[in-house]
N, C-alpha and C. Protein backbone atom coordinates (compact mmCIF):
# COMPACT_ATOMS: atom_id res chain seq x y z
N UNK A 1 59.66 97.37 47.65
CA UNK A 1 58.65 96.50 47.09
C UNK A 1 58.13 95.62 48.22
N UNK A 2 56.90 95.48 48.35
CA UNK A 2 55.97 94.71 49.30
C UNK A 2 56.39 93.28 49.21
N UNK A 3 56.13 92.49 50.19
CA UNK A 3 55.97 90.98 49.94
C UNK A 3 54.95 90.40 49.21
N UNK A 4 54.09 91.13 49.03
CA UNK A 4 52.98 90.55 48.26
C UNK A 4 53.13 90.97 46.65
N UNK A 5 53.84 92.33 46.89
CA UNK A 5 54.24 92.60 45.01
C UNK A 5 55.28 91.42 44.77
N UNK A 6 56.22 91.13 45.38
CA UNK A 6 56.94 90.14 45.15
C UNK A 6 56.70 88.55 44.75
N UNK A 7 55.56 88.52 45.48
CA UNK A 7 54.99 87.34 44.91
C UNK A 7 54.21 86.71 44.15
N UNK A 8 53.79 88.11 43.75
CA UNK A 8 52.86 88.01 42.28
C UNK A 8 53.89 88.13 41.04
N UNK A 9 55.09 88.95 41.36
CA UNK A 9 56.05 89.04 40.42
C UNK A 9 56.97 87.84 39.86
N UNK A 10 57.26 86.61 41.14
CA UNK A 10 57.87 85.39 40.76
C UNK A 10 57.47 85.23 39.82
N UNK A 11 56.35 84.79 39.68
CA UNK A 11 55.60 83.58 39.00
C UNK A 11 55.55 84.19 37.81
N UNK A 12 54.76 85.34 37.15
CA UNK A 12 55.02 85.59 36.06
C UNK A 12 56.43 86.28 35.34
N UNK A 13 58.04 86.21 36.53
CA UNK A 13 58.97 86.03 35.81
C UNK A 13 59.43 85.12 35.39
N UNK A 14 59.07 84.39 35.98
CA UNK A 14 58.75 82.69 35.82
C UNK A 14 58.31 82.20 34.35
N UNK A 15 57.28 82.43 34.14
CA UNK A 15 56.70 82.29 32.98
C UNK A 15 57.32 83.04 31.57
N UNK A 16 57.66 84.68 31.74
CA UNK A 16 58.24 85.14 30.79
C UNK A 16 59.60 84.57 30.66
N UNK A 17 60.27 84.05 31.67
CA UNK A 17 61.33 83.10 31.07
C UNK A 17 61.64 82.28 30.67
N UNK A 18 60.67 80.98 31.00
CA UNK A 18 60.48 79.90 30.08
C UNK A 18 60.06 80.50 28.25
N UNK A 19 59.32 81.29 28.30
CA UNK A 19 58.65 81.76 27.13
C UNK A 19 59.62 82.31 26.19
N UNK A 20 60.61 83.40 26.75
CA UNK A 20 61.93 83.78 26.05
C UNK A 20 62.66 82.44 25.70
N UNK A 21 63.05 81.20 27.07
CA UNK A 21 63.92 80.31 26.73
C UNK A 21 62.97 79.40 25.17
N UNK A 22 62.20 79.14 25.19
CA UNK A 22 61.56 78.00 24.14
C UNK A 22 62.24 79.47 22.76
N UNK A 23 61.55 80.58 22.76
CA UNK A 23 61.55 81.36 21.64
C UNK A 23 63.12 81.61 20.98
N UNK A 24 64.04 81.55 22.64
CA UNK A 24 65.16 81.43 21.71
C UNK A 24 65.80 80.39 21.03
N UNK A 25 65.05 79.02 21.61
CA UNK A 25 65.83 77.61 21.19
C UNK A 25 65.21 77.42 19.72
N UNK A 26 63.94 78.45 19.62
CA UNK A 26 63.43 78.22 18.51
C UNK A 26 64.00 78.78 17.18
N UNK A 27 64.42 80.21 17.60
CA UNK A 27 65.32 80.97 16.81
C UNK A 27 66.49 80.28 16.73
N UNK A 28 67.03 79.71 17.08
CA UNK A 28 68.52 79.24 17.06
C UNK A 28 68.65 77.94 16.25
N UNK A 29 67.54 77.26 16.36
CA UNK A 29 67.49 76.31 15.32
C UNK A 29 66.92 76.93 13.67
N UNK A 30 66.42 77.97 13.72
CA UNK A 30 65.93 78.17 12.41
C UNK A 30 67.30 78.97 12.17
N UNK A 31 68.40 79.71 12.69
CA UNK A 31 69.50 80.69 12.40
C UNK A 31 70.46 79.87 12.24
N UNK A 32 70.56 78.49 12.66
CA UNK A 32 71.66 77.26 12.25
C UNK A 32 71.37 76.26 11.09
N UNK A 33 70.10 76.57 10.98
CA UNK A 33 69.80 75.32 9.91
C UNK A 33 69.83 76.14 8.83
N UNK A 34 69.60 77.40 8.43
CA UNK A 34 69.73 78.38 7.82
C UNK A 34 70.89 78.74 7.31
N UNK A 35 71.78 78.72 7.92
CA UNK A 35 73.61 78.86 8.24
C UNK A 35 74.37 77.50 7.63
N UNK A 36 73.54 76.48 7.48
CA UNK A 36 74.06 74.98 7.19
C UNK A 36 73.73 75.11 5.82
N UNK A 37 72.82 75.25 5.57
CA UNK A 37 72.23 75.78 4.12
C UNK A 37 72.78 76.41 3.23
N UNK A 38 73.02 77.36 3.89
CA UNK A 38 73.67 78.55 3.32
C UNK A 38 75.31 78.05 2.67
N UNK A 39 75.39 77.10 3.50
CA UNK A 39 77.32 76.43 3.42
C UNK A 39 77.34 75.42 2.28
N UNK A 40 76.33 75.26 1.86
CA UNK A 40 76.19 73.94 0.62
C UNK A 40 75.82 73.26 1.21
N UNK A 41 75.02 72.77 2.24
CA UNK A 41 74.65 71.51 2.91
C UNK A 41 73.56 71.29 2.31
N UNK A 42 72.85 70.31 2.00
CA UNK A 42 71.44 69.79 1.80
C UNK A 42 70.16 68.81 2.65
N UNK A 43 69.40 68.85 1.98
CA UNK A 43 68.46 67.79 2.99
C UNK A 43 68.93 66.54 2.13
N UNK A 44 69.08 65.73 3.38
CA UNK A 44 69.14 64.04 3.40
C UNK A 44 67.71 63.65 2.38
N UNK A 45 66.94 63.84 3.16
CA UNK A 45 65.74 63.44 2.16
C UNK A 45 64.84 64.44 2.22
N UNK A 46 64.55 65.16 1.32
CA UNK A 46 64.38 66.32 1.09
C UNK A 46 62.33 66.20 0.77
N UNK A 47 62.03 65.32 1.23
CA UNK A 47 60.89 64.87 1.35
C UNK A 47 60.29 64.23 2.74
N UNK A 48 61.25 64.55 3.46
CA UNK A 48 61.14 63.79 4.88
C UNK A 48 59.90 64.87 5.76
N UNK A 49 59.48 64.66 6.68
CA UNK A 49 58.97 65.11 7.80
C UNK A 49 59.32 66.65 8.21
N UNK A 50 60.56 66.26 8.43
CA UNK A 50 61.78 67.29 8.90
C UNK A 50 61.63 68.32 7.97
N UNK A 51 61.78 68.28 6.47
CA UNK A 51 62.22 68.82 6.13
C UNK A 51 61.07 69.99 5.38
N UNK A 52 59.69 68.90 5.21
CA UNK A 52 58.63 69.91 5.03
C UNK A 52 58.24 70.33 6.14
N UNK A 53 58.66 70.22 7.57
CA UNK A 53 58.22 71.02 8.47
C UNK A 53 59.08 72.63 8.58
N UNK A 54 60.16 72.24 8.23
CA UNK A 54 60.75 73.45 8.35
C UNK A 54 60.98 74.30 7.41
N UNK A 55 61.07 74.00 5.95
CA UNK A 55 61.02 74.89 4.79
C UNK A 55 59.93 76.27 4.74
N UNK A 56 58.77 75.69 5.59
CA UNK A 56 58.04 77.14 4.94
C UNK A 56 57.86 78.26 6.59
N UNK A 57 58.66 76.91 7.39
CA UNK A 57 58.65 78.22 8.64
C UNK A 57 59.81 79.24 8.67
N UNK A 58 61.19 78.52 8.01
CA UNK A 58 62.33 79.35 8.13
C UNK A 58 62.42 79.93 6.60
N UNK A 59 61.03 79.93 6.09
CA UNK A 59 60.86 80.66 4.65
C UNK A 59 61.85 80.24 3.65
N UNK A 60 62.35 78.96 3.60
CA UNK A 60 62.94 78.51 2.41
C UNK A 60 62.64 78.03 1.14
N UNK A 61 63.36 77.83 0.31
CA UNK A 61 62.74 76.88 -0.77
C UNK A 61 63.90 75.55 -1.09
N UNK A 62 63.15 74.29 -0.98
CA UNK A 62 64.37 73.30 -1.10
C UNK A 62 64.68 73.59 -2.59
N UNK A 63 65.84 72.79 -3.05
CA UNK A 63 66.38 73.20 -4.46
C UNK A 63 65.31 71.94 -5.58
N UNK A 64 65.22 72.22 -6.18
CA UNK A 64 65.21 71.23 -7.54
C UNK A 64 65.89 69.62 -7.31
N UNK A 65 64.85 68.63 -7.51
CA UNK A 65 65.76 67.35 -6.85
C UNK A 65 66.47 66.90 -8.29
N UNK A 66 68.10 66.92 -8.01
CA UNK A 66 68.28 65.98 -9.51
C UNK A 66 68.04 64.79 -9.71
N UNK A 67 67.56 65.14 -11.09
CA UNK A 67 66.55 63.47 -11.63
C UNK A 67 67.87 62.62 -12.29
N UNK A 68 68.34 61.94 -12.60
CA UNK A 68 70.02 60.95 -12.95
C UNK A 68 68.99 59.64 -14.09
């Protein structure tokens, strides 16, 4: 391999690895929060920020809030 193929090659391994790293931190939070869920855990406030941000990306449905 040339010096010049080489140096066109850094940079965009460069890039495809940042791109894998974000995609996996992204997966790993939707495969743990998923996994927490799954254990009986619930949302704190099930109306929060947090929690409508992530329900319809990791395709959930929060439960029914009990009314007391």
């Amino acid at each position: 391999m040339s010096a010049d193929a080489r140096d066109g090659l850094v940079p965009l391994l460069f890039v495809v690895d940042v791109e894998l790293v974000f995609w996996i931190r992204l997966k790993g939070d939707e495969y743990t929060g998923k996994d927490i869920l799954d254990k009986g855990q619930v949302f704190v406030k099930p109306v929060s920020l947090e929690a409508q941000f992530a329900t319809p990306r990791w395709g959930i449905e929060l439960p029914p809030r009990a009314t007391a």
